[in-house]
Structure formats: C-alpha cells, structure tokens
Protein backbone atom coordinates (compact mmCIF):
# COMPACT_ATOMS: atom_id res chain seq x y z
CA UNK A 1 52.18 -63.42 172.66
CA UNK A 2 52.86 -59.67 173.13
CA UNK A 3 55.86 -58.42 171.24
CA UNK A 4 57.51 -55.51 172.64
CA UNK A 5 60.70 -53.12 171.46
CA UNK A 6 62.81 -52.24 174.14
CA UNK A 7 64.94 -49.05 173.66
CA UNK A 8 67.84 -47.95 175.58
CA UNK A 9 68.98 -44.55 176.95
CA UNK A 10 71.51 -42.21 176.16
CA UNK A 11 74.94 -43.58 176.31
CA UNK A 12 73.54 -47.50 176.79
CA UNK A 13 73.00 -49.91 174.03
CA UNK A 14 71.20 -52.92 173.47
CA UNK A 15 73.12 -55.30 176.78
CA UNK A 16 71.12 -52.26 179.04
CA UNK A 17 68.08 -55.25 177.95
CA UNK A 18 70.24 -58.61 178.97
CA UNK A 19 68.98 -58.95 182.61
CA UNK A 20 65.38 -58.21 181.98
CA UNK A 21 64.29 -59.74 178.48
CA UNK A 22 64.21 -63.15 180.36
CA UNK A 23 62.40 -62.07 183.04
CA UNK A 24 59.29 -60.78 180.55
CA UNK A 25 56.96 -63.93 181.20
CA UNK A 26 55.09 -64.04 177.84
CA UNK A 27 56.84 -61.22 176.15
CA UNK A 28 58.61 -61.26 172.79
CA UNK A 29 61.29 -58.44 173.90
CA UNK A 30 63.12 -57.29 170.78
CA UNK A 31 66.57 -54.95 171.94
CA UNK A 32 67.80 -52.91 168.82
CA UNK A 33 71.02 -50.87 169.30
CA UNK A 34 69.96 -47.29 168.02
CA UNK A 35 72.05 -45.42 165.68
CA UNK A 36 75.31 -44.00 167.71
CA UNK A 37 75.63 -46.59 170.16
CA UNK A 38 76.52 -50.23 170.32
CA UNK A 39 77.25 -51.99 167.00
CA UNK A 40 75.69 -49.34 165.25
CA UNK A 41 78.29 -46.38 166.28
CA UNK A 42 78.90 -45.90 162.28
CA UNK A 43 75.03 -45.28 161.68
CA UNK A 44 73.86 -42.01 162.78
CA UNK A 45 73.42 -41.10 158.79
CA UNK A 46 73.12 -36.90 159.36
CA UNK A 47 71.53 -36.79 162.69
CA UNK A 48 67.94 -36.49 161.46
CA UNK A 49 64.93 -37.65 163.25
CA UNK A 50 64.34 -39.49 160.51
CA UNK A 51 67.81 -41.09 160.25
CA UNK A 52 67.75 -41.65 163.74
CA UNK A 53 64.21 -43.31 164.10
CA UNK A 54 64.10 -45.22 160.76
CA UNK A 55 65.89 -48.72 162.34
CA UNK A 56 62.82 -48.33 165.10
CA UNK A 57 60.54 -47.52 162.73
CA UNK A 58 61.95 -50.74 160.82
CA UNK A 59 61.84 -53.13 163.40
CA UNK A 60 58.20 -52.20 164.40
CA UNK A 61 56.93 -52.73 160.64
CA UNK A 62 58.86 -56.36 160.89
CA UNK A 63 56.09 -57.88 162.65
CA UNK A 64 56.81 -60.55 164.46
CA UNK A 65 60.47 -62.10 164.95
C-alpha cells in the first residue's frame, strides 16, 4: 500500500485532510499538524527550519503506521 504525508497550508491544520483521506483508494494518508497550528500551537521551538521540519522529518522516518 502507498503511504503518503499530507501537509496542510498556512493557517489550516491537520482537519484541512478529513474529507479527502477516505477518499485515497489504497492510500495510507498520514495528517500531522505542523508546528504553530492545530494541537501543536505551543511547538514552533525558535522558528528554525529545522525546528519547524523535524515532526515531518519524524513522521517520514516512522515507516509505516
């Protein structure tokens, strides 16, 4: 099955995802709220790239759910 991370835009979170994850036939889609927004408004560590892109970075070295 293909796995796939679905990020949201500026000013979304992760519910941007709810109405199309179950329409992905065969997908595993995998919503993450990034750092700033959502449940993770406390997260944004200094602003970095780094601090910003390390719970992607995370979720893509999981593997699979």
């Amino acid at each position: 099955m293909t796995r796939a991370i679905l990020l949201h835009a500026f000013a979304a979170d992760r519910l941007t995802w709810a109405g199309t994850v179950p329409a992905l036939s065969g997908v595993t889609a995998e919503t993450l709220d990034l750092p700033g927004h959502g449940s993770a408004l406390g997260a944004l560590g200094d602003g970095s790239l780094d601090d910003l892109s390390a719970p992607v970075a995370r979720r893509f070295m999981a593997g699979d759910p």
